[in-house]
Protein backbone atom coordinates (compact mmCIF):
# COMPACT_ATOMS: atom_id res chain seq x y z
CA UNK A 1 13.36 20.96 -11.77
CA UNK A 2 11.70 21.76 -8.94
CA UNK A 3 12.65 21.17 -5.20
CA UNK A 4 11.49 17.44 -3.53
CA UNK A 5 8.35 18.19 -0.97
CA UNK A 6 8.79 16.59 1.86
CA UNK A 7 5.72 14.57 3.33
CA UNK A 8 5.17 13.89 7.64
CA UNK A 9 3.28 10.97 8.38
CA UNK A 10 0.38 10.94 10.91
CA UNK A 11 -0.98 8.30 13.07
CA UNK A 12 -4.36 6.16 12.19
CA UNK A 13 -5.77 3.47 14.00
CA UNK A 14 -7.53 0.91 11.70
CA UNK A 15 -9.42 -0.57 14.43
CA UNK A 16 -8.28 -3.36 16.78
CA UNK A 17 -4.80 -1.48 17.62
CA UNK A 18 -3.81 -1.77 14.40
CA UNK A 19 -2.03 1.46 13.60
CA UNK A 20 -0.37 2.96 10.59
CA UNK A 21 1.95 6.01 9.89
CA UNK A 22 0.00 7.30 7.02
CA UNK A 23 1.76 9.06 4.26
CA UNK A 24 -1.10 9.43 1.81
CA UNK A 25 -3.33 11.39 1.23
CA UNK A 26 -1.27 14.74 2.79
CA UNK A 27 -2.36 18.64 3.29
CA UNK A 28 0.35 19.47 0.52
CA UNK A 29 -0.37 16.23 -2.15
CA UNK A 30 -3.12 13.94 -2.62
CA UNK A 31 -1.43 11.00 -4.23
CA UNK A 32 2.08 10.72 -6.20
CA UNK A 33 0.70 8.95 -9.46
CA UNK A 34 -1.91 6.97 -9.06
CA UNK A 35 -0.90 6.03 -5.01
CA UNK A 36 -3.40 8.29 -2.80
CA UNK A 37 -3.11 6.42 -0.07
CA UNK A 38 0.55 5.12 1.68
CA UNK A 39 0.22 3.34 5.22
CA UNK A 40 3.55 2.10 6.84
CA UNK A 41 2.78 -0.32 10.02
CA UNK A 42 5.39 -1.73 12.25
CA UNK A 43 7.78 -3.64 12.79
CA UNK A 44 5.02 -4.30 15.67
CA UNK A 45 5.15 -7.24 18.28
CA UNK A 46 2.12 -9.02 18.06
CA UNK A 47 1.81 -10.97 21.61
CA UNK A 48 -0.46 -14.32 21.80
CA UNK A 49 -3.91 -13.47 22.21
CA UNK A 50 -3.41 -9.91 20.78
CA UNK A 51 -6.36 -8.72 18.38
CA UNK A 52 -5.05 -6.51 16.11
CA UNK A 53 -7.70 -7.35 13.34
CA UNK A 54 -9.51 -5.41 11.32
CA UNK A 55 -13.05 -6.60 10.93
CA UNK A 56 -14.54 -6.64 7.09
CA UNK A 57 -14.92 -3.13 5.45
CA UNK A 58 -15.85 -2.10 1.96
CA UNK A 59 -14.31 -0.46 -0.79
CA UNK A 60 -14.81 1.06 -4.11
CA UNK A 61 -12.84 3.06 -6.71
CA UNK A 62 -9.48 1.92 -5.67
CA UNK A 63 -7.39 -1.07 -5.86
CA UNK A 64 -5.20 -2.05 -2.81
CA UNK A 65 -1.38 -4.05 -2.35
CA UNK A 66 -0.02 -5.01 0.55
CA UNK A 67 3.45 -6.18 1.02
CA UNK A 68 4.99 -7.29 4.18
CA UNK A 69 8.76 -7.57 5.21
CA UNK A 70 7.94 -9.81 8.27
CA UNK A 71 4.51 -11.58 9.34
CA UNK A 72 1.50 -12.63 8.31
CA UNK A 73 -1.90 -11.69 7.60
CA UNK A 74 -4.66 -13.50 6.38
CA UNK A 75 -6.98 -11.95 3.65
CA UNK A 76 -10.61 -12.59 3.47
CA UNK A 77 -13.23 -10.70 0.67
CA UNK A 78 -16.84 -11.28 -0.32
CA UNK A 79 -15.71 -12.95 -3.68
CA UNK A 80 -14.53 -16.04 -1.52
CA UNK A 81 -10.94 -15.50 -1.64
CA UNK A 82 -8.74 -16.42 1.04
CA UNK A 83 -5.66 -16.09 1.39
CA UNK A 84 -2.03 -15.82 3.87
CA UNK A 85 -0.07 -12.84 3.23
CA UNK A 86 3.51 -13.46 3.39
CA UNK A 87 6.80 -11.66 3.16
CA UNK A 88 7.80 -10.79 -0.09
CA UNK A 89 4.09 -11.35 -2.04
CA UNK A 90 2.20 -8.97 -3.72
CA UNK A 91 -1.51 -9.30 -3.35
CA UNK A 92 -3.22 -6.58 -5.50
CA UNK A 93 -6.86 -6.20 -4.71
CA UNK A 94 -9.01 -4.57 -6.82
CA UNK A 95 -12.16 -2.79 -5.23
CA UNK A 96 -13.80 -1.04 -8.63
CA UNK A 97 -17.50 -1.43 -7.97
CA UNK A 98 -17.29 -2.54 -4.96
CA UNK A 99 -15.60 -5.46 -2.17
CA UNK A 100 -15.30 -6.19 1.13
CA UNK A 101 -12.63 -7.71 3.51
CA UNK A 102 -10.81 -8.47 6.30
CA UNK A 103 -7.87 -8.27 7.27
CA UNK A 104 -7.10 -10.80 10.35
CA UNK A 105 -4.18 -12.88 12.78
CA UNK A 106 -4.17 -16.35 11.17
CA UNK A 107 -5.48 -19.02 13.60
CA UNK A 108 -2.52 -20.45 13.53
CA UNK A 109 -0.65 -17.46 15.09
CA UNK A 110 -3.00 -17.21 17.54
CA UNK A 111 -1.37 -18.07 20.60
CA UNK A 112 2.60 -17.31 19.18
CA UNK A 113 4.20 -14.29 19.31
CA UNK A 114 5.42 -12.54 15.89
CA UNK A 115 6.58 -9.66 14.16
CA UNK A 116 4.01 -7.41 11.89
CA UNK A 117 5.77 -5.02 9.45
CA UNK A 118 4.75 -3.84 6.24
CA UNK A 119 3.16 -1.27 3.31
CA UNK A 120 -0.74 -0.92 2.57
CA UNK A 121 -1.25 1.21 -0.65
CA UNK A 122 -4.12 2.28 -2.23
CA UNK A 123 -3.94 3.28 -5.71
CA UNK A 124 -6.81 5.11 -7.39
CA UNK A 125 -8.42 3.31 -10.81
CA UNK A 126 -8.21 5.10 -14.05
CA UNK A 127 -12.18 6.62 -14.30
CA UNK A 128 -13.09 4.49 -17.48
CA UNK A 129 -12.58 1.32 -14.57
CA UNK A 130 -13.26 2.86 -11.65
CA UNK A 131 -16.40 0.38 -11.82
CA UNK A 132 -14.67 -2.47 -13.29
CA UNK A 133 -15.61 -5.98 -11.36
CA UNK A 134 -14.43 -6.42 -8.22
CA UNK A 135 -10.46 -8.79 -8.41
CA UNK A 136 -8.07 -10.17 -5.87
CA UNK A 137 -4.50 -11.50 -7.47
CA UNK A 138 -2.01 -12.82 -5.63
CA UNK A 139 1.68 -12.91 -6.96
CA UNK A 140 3.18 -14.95 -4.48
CA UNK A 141 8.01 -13.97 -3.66
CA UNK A 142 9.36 -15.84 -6.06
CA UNK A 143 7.45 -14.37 -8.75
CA UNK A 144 8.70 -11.35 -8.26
CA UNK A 145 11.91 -9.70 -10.07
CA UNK A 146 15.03 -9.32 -8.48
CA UNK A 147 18.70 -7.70 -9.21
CA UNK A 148 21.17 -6.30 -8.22
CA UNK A 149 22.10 -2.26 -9.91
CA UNK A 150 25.07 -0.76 -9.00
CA UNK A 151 25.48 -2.78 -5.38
CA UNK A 152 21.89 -2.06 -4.50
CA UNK A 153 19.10 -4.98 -4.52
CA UNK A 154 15.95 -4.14 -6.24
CA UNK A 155 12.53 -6.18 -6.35
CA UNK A 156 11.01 -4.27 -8.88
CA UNK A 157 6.55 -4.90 -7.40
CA UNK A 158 4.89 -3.29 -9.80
CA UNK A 159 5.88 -1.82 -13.26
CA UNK A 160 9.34 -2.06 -15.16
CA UNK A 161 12.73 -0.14 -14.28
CA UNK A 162 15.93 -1.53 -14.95
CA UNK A 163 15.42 -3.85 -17.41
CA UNK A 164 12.99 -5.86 -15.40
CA UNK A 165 9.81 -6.14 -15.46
CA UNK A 166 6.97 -7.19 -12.42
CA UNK A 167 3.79 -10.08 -13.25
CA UNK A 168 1.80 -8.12 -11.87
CA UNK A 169 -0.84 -6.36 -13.87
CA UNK A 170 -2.21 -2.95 -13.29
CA UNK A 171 -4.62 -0.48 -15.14
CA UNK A 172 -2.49 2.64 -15.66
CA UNK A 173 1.43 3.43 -15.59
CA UNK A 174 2.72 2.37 -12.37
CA UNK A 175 6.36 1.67 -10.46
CA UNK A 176 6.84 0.21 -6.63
CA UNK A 177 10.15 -1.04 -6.06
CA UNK A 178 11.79 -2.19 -2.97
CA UNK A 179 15.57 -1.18 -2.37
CA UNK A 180 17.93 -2.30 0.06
CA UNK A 181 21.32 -0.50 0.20
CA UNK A 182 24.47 -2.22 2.20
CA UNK A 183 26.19 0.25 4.38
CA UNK A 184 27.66 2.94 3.02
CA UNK A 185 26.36 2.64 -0.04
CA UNK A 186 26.00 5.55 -2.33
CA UNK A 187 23.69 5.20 -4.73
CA UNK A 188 21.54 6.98 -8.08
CA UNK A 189 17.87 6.27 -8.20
CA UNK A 190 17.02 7.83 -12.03
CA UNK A 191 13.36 9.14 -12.81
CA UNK A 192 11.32 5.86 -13.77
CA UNK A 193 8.36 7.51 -13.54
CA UNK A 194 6.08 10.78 -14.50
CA UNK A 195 5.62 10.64 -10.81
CA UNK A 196 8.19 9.15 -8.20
CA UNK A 197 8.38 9.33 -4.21
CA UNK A 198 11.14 7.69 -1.96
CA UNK A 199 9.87 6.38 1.67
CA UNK A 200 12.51 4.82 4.09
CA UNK A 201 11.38 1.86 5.63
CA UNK A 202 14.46 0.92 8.03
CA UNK A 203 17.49 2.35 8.53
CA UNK A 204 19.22 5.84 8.34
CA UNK A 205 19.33 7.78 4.37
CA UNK A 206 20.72 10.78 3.22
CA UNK A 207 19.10 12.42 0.27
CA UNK A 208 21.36 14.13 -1.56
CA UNK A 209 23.65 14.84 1.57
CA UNK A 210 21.21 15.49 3.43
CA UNK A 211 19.75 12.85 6.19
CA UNK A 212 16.10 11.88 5.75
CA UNK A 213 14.42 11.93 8.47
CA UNK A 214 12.53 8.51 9.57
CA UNK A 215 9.01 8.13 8.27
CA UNK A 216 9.39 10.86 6.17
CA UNK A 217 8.49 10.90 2.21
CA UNK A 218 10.12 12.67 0.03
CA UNK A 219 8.33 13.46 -3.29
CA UNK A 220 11.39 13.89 -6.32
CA UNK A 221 11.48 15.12 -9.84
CA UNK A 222 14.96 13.96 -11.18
CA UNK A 223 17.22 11.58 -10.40
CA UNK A 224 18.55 11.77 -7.02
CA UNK A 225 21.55 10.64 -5.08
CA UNK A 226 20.64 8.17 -1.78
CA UNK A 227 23.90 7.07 0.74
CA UNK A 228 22.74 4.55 3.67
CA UNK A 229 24.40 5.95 6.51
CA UNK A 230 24.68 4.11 9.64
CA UNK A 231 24.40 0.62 8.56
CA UNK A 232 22.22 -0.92 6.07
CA UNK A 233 19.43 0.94 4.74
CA UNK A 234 15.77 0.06 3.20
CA UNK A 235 13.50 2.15 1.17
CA UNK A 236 9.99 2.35 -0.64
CA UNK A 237 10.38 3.83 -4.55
CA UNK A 238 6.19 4.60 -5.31
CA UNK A 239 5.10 6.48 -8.58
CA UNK A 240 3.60 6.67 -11.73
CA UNK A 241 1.49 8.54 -14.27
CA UNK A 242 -0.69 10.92 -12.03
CA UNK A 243 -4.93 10.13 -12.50
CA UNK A 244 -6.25 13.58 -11.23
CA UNK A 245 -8.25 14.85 -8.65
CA UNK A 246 -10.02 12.06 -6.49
CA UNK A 247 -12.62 12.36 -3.69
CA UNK A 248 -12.32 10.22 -0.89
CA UNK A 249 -14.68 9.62 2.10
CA UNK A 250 -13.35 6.16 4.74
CA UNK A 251 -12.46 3.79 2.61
CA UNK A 252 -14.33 4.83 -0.66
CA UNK A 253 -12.70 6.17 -3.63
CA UNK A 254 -13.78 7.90 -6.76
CA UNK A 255 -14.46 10.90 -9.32
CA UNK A 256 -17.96 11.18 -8.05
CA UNK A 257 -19.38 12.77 -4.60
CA UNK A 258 -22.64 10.96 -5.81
CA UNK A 259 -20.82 7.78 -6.41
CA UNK A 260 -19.47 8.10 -3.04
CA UNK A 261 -23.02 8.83 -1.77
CA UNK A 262 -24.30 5.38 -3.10
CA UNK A 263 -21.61 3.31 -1.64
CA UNK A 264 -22.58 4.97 1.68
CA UNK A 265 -25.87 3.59 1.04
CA UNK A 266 -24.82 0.06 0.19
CA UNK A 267 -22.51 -0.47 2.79
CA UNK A 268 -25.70 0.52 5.24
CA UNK A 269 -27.86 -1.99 3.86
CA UNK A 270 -25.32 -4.60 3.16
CA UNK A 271 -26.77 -4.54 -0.72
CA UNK A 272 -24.78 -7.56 -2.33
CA UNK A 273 -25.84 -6.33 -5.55
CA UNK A 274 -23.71 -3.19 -5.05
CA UNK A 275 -20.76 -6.05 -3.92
CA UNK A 276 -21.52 -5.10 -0.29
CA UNK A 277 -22.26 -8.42 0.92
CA UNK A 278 -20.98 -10.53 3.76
CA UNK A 279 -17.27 -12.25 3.66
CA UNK A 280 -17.80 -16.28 4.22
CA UNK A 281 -16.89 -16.81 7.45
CA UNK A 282 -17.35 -13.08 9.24
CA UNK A 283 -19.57 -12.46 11.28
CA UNK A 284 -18.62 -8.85 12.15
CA UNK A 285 -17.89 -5.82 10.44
CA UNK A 286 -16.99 -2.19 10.40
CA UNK A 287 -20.36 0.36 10.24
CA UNK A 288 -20.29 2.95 8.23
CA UNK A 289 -18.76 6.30 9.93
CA UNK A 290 -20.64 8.94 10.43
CA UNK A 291 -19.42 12.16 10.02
């Protein structure tokens, strides 16, 4: 077996102040199974009147699924959908040929003060679907398995592991499991998947004896001991069958440079067709970067 890599985050702002510790894509792996990219935000203090939103964007090739542990966000696309993220929910979004979105404060929370905290993943699409019809699906908490293995509580996300297995549909092999250890806690996390990558989301781990240091991802290839040391402890378990090579340019995803090239196009033009086409409600959005 061969040693765990060990992935830094950096910083990226997603416009409006919202930044993210970003995980993946890294200089020494592109994606552990089909996850190429891993953003970690907060916990972040959103004050009244803050605008932290990010105005509508496009996307192809991928699918997105965010999950929050506190807050809110509401969702808006160009298929109609709207919808409140909440704590606990997994709301898969699938790009293929193309979407756009937003990702926005409720109205409601406008004036309040709240807590923001959560995972945005982007998972790349097998090729045969990279231009399947644009989805959004969204599997609200209590949908979502729970139990408890060996004194640790798992929500198993996405995929199967430990007898349990998630709603939530997906095009290739795929595992995303949330794990919260008491403290103390000593405890085995087996190989569930061709691919598998632990990321500690709050409090202190060792790995292995060793202490993990915060925001940091380690990528594993056998099954590998975790202890939550100084209180309770909280961690990300991402992986899967791997897809291959992917390029990515912003927020577009796929096998093709001259796919890529299109969506450039679209996006410029706002070309419906190509499912670049206004979100109900927006009036803004995010140009296309030039670089």
């Amino acid at each position: 077996m061969s040693a765990p890599t060990f992935l830094k985050p950096h910083s990226k702002d997603l416009g409006g102040g919202f930044v993210v510790n970003r995980l993946l894509p890294s200089a020494q792996q592109q994606a552990v199974g089909p996850f190429i990219f891993f953003d970690h935000f907060g916990p972040v203090t959103v004050e009244p009147g803050a605008n932290h939103d990010v105005r509508p964007h496009p996307h192809i090739g991928l699918a997105t699924l965010t999950y929050l542990f506190e807050g809110v966000i509401l969702h808006r696309d160009n298929l109609g959908y709207v919808q409140r993220i909440e704590p606990g929910a997994i709301n898969w979004m699938t790009a293929g040929s193309g979407i756009v979105h937003s990702e926005r404060k409720p109205p409601e929370q406008a004036q309040q003060r709240y807590v923001n905290h959560g995972l945005q993943l982007w998972l790349a699409l097998p090729e045969a679907h990279e231009e399947d019809a644009a989805s959004f699906v969204h599997t609200p908490a209590n949908a979502i398995p729970e139990l408890t293995v060996d004194g640790a509580t798992v929500r198993v996300l996405v995929g199967a592991a430990f007898g349990a297995h998630s709603p939530v549909a997906t095009l290739s092999p795929t595992l995303y499991l949330d794990v919260q250890l008491p403290a103390g806690a000593r405890w085995t996390l087996p190989m569930l998947a061709d691919e598998q990558a632990i990321y500690p989301v709050q409090g202190n781990v060792a790995l292995a004896g060793a202490p993990l240091e915060p925001h940091t991802m380690v990528v594993v290839s056998e099954a590998t001991e975790l202890v939550a040391t100084d209180g309770p402890a909280r961690f990300a378990v991402v992986g899967g069958q791997p897809l291959g090579h992917r390029f990515i340019w912003w927020n577009f995803v796929s096998s093709s440079k001259e796919r890529i090239e299109q969506a450039k196009v679209a996006w410029t033009y706002g070309d419906a067709n190509a499912g670049m086409g206004q979100v109900p409600g927006e009036t803004e959005r995010i140009e296309l970067l030039v670089r």
